[in-house]
C-alpha atoms as a PDB file:
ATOM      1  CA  UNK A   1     -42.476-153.012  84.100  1.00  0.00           C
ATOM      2  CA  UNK A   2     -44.558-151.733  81.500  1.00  0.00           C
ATOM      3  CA  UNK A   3     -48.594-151.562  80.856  1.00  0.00           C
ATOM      4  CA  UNK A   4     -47.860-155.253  78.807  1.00  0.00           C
ATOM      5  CA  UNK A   5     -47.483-156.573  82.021  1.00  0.00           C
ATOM      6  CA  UNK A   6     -49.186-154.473  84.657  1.00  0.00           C
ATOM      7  CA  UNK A   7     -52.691-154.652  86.055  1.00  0.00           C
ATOM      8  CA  UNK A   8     -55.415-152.817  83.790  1.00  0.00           C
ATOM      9  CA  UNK A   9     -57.027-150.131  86.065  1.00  0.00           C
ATOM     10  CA  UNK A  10     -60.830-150.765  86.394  1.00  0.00           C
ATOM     11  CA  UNK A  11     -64.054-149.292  87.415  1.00  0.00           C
ATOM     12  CA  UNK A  12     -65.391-151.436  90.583  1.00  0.00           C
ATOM     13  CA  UNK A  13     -66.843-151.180  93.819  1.00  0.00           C
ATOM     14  CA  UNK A  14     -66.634-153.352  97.537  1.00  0.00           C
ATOM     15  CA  UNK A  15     -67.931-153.954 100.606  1.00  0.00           C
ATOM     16  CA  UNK A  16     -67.017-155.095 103.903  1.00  0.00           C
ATOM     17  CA  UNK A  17     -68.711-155.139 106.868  1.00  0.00           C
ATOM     18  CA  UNK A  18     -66.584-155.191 110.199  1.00  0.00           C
ATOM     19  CA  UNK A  19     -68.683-155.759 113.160  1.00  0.00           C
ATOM     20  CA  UNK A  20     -68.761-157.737 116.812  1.00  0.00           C
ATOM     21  CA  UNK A  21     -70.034-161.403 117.367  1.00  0.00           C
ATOM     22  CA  UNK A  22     -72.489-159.946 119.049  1.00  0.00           C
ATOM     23  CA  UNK A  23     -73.911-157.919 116.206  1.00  0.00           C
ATOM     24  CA  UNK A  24     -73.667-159.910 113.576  1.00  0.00           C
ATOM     25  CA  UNK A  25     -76.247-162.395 115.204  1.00  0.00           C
ATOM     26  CA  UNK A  26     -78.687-159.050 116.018  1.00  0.00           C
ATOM     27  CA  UNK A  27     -78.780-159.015 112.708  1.00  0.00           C
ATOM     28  CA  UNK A  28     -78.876-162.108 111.616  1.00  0.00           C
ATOM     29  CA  UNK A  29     -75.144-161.918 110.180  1.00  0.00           C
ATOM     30  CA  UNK A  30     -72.800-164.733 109.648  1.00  0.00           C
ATOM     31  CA  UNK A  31     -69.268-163.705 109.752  1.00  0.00           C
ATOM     32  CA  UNK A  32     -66.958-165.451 107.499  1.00  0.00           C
ATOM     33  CA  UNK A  33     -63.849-164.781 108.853  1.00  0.00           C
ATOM     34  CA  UNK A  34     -61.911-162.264 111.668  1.00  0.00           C
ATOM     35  CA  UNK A  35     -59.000-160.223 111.393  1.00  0.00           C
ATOM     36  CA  UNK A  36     -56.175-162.042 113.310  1.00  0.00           C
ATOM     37  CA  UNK A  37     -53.722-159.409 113.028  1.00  0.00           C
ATOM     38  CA  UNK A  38     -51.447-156.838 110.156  1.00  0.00           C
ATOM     39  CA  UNK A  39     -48.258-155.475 109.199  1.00  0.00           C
ATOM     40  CA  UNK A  40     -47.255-152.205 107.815  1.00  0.00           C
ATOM     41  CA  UNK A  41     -43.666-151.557 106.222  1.00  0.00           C
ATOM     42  CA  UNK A  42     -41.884-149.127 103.972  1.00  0.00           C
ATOM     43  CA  UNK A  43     -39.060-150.504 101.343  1.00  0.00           C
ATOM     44  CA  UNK A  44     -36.865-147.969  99.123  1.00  0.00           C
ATOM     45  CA  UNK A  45     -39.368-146.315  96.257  1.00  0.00           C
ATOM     46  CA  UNK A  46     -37.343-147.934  93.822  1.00  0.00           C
ATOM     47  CA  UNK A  47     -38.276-151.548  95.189  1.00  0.00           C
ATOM     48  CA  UNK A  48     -41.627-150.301  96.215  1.00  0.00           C
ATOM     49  CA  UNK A  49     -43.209-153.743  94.664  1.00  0.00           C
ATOM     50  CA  UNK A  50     -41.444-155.565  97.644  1.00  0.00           C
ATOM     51  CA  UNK A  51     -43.008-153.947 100.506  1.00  0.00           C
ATOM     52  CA  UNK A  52     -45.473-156.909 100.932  1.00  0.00           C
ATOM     53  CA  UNK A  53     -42.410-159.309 102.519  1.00  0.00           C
ATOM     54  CA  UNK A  54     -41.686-157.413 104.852  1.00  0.00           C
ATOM     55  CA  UNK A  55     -45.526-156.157 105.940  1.00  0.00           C
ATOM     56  CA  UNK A  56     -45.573-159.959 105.968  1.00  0.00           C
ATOM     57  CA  UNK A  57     -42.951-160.987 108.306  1.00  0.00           C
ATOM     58  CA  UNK A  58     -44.983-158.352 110.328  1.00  0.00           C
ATOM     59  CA  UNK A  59     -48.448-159.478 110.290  1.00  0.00           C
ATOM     60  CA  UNK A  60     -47.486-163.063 110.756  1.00  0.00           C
ATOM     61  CA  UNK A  61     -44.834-162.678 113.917  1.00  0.00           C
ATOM     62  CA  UNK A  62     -48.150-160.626 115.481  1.00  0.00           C
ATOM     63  CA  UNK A  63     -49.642-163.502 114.772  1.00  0.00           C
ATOM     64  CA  UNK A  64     -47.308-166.475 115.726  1.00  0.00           C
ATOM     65  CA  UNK A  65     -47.583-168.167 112.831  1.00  0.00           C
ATOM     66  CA  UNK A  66     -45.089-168.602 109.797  1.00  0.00           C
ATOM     67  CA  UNK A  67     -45.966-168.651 105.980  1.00  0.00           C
ATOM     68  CA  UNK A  68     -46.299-172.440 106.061  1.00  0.00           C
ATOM     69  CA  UNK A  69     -49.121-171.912 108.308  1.00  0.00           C
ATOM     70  CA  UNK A  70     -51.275-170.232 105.788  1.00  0.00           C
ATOM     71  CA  UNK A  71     -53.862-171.824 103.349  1.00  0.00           C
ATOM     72  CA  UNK A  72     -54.772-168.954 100.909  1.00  0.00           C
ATOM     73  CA  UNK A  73     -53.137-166.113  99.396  1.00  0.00           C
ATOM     74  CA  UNK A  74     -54.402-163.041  98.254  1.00  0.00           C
ATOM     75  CA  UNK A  75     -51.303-161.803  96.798  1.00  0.00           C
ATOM     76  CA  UNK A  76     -51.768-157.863  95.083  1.00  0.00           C
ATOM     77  CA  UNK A  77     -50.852-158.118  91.297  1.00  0.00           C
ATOM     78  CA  UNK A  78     -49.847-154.737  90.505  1.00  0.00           C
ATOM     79  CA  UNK A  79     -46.983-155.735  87.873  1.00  0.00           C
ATOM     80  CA  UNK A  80     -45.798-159.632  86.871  1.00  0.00           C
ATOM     81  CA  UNK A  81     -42.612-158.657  87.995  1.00  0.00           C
ATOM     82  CA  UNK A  82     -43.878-157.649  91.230  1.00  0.00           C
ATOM     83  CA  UNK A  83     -45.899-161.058  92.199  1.00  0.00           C
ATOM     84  CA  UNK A  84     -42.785-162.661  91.138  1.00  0.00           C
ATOM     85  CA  UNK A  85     -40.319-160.766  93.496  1.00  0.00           C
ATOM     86  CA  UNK A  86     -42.827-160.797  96.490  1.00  0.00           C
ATOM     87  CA  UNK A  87     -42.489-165.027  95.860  1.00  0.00           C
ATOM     88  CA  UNK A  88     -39.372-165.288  94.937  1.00  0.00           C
ATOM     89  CA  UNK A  89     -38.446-163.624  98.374  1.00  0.00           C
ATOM     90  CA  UNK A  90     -41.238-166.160 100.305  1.00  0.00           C
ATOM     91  CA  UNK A  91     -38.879-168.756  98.282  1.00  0.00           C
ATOM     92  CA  UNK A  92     -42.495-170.314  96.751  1.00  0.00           C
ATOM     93  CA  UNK A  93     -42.138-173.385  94.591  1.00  0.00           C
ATOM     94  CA  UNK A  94     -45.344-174.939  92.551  1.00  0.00           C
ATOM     95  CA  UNK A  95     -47.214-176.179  95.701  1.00  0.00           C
ATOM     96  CA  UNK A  96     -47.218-172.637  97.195  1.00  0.00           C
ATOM     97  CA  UNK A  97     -48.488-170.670  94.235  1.00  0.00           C
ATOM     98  CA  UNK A  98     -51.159-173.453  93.790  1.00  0.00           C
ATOM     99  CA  UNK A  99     -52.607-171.564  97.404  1.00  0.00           C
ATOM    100  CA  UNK A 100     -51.875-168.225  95.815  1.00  0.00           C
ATOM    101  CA  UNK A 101     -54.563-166.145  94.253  1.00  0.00           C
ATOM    102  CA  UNK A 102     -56.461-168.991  93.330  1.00  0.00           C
ATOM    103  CA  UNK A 103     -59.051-167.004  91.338  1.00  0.00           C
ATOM    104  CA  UNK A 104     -56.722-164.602  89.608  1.00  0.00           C
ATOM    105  CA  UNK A 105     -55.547-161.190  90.590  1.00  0.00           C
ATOM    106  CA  UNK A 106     -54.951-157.839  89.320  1.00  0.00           C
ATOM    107  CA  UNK A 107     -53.706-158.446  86.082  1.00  0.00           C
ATOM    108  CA  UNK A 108     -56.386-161.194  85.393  1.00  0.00           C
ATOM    109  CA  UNK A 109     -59.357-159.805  87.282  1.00  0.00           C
ATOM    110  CA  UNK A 110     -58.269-156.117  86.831  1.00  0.00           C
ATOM    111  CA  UNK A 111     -57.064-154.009  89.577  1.00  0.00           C
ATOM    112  CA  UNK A 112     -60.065-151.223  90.737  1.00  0.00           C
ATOM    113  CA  UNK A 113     -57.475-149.359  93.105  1.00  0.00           C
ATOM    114  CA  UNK A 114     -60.050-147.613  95.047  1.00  0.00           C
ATOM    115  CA  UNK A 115     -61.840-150.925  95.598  1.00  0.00           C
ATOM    116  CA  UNK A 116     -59.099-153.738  95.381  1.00  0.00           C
ATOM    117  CA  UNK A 117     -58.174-154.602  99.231  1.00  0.00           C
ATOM    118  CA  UNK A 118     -62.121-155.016  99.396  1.00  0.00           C
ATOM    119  CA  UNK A 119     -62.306-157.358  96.668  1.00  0.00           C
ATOM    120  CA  UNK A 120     -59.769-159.206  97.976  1.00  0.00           C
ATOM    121  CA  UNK A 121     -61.227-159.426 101.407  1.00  0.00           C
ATOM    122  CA  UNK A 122     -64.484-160.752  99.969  1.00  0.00           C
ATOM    123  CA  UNK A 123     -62.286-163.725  97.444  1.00  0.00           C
ATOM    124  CA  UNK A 124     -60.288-164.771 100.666  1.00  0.00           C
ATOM    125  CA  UNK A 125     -63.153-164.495 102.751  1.00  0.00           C
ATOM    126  CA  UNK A 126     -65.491-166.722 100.296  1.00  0.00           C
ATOM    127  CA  UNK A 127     -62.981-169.239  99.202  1.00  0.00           C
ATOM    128  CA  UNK A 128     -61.730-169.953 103.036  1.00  0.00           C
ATOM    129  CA  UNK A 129     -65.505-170.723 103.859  1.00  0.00           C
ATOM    130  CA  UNK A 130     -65.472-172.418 100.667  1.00  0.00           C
ATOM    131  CA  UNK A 131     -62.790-174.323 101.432  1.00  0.00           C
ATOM    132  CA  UNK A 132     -63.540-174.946 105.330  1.00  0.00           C
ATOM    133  CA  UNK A 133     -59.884-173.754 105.201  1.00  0.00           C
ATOM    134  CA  UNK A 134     -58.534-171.949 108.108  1.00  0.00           C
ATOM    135  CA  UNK A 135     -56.000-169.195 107.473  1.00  0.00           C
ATOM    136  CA  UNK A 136     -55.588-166.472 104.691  1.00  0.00           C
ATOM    137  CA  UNK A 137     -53.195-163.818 103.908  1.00  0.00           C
ATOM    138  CA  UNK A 138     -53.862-160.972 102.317  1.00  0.00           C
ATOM    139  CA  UNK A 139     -50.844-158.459 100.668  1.00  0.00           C
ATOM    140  CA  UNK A 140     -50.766-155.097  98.534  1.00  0.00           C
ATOM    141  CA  UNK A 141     -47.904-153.089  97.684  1.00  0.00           C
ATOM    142  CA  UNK A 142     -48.281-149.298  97.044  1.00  0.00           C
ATOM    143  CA  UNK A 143     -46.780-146.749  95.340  1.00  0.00           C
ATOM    144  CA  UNK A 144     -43.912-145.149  97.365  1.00  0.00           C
ATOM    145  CA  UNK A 145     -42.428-148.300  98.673  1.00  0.00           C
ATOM    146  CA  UNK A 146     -45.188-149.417 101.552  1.00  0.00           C
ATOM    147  CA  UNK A 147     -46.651-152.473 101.941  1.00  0.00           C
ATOM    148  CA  UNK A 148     -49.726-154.039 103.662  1.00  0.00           C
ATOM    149  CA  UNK A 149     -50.172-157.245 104.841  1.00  0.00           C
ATOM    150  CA  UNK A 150     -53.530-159.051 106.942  1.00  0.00           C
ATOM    151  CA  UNK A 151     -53.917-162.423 108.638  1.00  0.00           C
ATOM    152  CA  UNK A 152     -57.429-163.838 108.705  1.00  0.00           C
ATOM    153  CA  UNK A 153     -59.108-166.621 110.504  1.00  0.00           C
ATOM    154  CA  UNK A 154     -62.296-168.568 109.159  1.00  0.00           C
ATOM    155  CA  UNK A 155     -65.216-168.163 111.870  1.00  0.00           C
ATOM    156  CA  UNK A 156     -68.049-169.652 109.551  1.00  0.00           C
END
């Protein structure tokens, strides 16, 4: 891995609002989509760039559903070699990345680390309501060998 193929590091900002049913229409809110459920996992440091599989199998047994089941992908870019590995591992073929950051990620978009799960949120979010499409997946990887993983459901 080297900064030829990693993620530039870039100036950015997000928002997400995470409210109740309930207020969102007090407000005149429409929610676009609900967290179903998450995983959390720690890999060795020096495979931290895998740490979204397993956060994966995590967030989707919480959720009964299996990787087939999902329609999006927001899939953390951090290195080449690391989106690679993560799909390799989810044994992806063309279909499946076609359903995987659909809009770019880090390395095309850039990767603002203090704001990066939130843009995320908001490209699944949008292109699920977009899409009328049901489930997303959202993954990062971070330094030290963890990973993070979310399941989302479109309300909209």
């Amino acid at each position: 891995m080297t900064a030829g193929n990693a993620s530039g590091q870039n100036d950015a900002a997000s928002m997400c609002v995470v409210t109740t049913p309930a207020k969102a229409a007090e407000y005149g809110l429409r929610p676009l989509v609900r967290l179903v459920s998450w995983g959390l996992a720690g890999v060795a440091p020096d495979i931290m760039g895998i740490g979204p599989v397993p956060a994966t199998e995590a967030a989707l047994a919480k959720a009964g559903l299996r990787l087939a089941d999902i329609d999006l992908i927001e899939l953390n870019e951090a290195f080449a070699a690391q989106a690679l590995a993560v799909m390799r591992e989810w044994n992806f073929g063309a279909v499946d990345r076609e359903r995987t950051n659909v809009h770019g990620s880090g390395i095309s978009l850039g990767h603002p680390v203090g704001a990066t799960g939130g843009r995320m949120l908001a490209t699944l979010a949008r292109e699920l309501d977009r899409r009328q499409a049901r489930y997303g997946l959202q993954t990062m990887c971070i330094g030290g060998g963890q990973g993070l993983a979310a399941v989302f459901e479109r309300v909209a």
